[in-house]
Every structure is written in structure tokens, then in C-alpha cells.
N, C-alpha and C. Protein backbone atom coordinates (compact mmCIF):
# COMPACT_ATOMS: atom_id res chain seq x y z
N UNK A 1 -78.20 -6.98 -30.89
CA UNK A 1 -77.14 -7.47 -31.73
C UNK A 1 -76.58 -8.79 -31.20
N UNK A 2 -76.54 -9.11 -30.28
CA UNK A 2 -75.93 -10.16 -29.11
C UNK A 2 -76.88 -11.35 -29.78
N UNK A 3 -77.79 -10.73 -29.91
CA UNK A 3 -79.16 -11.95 -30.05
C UNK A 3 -78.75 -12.54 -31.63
N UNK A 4 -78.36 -11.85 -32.33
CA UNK A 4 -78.15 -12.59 -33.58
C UNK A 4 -76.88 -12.90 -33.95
N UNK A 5 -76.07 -12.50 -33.08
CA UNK A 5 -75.10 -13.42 -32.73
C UNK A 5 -75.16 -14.83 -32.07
N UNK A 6 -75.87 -15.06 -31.28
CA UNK A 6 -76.13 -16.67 -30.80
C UNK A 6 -77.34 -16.90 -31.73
N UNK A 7 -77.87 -16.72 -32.95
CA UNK A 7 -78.60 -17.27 -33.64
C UNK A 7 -77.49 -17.81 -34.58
N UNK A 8 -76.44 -16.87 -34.71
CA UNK A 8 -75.05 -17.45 -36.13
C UNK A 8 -74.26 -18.36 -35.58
N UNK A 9 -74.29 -18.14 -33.87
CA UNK A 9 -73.42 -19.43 -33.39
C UNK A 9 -74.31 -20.70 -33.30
N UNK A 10 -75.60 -20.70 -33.03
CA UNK A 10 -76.16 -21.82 -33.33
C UNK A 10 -76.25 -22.56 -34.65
N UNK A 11 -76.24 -21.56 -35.64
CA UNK A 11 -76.28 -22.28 -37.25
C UNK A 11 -75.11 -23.13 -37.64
N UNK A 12 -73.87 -22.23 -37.30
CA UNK A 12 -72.69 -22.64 -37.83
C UNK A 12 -72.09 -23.99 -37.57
N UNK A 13 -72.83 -24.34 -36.41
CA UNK A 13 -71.86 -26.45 -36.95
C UNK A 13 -73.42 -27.06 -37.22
N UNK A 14 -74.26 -26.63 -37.94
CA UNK A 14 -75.33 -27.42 -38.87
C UNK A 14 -74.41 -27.06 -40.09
N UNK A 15 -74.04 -25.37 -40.66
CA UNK A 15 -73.86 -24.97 -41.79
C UNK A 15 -72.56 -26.06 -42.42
N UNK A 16 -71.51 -25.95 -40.92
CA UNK A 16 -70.63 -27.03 -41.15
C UNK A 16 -70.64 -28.02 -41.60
N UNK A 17 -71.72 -28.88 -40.91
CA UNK A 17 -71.66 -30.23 -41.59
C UNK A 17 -72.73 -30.54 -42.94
N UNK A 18 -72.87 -29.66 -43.45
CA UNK A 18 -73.51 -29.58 -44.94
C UNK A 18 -72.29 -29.83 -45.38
N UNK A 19 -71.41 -29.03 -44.94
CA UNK A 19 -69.82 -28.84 -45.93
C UNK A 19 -69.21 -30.13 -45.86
N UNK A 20 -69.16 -30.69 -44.69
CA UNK A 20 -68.65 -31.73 -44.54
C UNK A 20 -69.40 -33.02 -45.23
N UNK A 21 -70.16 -33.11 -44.66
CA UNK A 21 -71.41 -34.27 -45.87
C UNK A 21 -71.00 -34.03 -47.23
N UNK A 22 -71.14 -33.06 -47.38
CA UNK A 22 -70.60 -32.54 -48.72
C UNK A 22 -69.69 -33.01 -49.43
N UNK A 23 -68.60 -32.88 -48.69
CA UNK A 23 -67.21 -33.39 -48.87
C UNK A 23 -67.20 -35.04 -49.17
N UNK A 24 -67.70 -35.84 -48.28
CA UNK A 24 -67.91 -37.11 -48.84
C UNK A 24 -69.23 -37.20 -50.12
N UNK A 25 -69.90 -36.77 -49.65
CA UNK A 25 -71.34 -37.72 -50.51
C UNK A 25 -70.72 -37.05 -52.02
N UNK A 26 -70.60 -35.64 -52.20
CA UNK A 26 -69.86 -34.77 -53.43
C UNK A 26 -71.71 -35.11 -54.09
N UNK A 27 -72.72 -34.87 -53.59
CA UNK A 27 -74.00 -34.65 -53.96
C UNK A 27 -74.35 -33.14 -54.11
N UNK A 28 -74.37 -32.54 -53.53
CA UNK A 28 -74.30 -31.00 -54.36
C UNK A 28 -73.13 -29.96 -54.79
N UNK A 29 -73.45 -29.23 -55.37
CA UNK A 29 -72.26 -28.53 -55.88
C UNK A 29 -71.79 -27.35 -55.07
N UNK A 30 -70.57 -26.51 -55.56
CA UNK A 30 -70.63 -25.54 -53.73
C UNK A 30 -71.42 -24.63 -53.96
N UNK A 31 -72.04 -24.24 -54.89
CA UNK A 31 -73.36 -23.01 -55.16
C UNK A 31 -74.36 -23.81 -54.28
N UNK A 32 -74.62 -24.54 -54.23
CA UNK A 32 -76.18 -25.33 -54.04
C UNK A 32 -75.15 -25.37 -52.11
N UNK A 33 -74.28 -25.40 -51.68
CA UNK A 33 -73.73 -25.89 -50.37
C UNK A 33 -73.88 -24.29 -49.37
N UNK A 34 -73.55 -23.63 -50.32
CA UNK A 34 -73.45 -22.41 -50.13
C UNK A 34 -74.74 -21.72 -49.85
N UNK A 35 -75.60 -22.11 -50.55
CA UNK A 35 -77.29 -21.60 -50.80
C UNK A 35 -77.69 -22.76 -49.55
N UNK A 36 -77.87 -23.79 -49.35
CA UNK A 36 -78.42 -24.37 -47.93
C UNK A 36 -77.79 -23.72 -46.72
N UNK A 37 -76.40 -23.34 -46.71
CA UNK A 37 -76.11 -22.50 -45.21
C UNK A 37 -76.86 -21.43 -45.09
N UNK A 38 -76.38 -20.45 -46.24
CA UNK A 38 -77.51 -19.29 -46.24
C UNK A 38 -78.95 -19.45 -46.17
N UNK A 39 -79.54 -20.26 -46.61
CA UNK A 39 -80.95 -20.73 -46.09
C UNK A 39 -81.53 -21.62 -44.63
N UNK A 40 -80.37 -21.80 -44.23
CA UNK A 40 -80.06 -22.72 -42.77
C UNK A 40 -80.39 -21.19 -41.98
N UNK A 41 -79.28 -20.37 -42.25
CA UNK A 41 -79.13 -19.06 -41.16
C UNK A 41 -80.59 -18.32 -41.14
N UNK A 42 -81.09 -18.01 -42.66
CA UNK A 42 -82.19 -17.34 -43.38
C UNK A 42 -83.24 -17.89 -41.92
N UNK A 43 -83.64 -19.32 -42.24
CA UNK A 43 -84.97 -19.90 -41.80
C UNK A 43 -84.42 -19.68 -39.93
N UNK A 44 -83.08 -19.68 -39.22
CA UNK A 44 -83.05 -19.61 -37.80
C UNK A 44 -83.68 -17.92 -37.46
N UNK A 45 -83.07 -17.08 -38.42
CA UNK A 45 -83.45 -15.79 -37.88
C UNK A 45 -84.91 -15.38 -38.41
N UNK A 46 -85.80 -16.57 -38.91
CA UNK A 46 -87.13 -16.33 -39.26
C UNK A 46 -87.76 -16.56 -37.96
N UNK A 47 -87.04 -17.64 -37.63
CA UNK A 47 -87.63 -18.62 -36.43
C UNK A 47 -87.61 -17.71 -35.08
N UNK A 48 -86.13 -17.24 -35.05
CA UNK A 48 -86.12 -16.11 -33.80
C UNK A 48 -86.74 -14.63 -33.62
N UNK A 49 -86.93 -14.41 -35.03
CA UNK A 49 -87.74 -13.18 -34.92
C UNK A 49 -89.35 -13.31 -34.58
N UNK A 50 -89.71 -14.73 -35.45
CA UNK A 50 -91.33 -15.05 -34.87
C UNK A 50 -91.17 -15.18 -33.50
N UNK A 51 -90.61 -15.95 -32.64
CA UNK A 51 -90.46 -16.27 -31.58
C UNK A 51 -89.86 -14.70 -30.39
N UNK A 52 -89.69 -14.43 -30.78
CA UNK A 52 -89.22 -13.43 -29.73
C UNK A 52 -90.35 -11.87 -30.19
N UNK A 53 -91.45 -11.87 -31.00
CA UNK A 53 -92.51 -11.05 -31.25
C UNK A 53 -93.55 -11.03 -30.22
């Protein structure tokens, strides 16, 4: 459990600065901002599960 906890602390200031980019550029909408974090986290715990097999 520990382990995918430092996979969510590693995502979260990428997931951040989607939001923030966000905030200036106003290029996607918050569905589409919302769907890249969740796909940010998605593809780290793909990455850590291949990797730690």
C-alpha cells in the first residue's frame, strides 16, 4: 500500500501543473483536465506495476 502511495505522491505536482497550465492557456476544458490527471496516475501505476514484476 506504501508503494502506491509514493506512486500518487509522485503524480500529483505533474497532475498539478496540468491545472495550472490550464489555468492560463484555458486550452482544455476541466473534463478533458480531469481525464489527463487520471490518465497521468493510470499510465504511473502501469509503469510501476510492469516494473516491479
Amino acid at each position: 500500500m506504501l508503494d502506491h502511495a509514493i506512486v500518487v505522491a509522485a503524480c500529483a505536482p505533474f497532475q498539478f501543473l496540468i491545472g495550472v497550465w490550464n489555468t492560463r492557456s484555458r486550452w482544455l476544458t476541466p473534463g478533458e483536465v480531469r481525464f489527463w490527471g487520471v490518465a497521468l496516475f493510470v499510465a504511473a501505476e502501469f509503469a510501476y506495476l510492469g516494473l516491479s514484476s
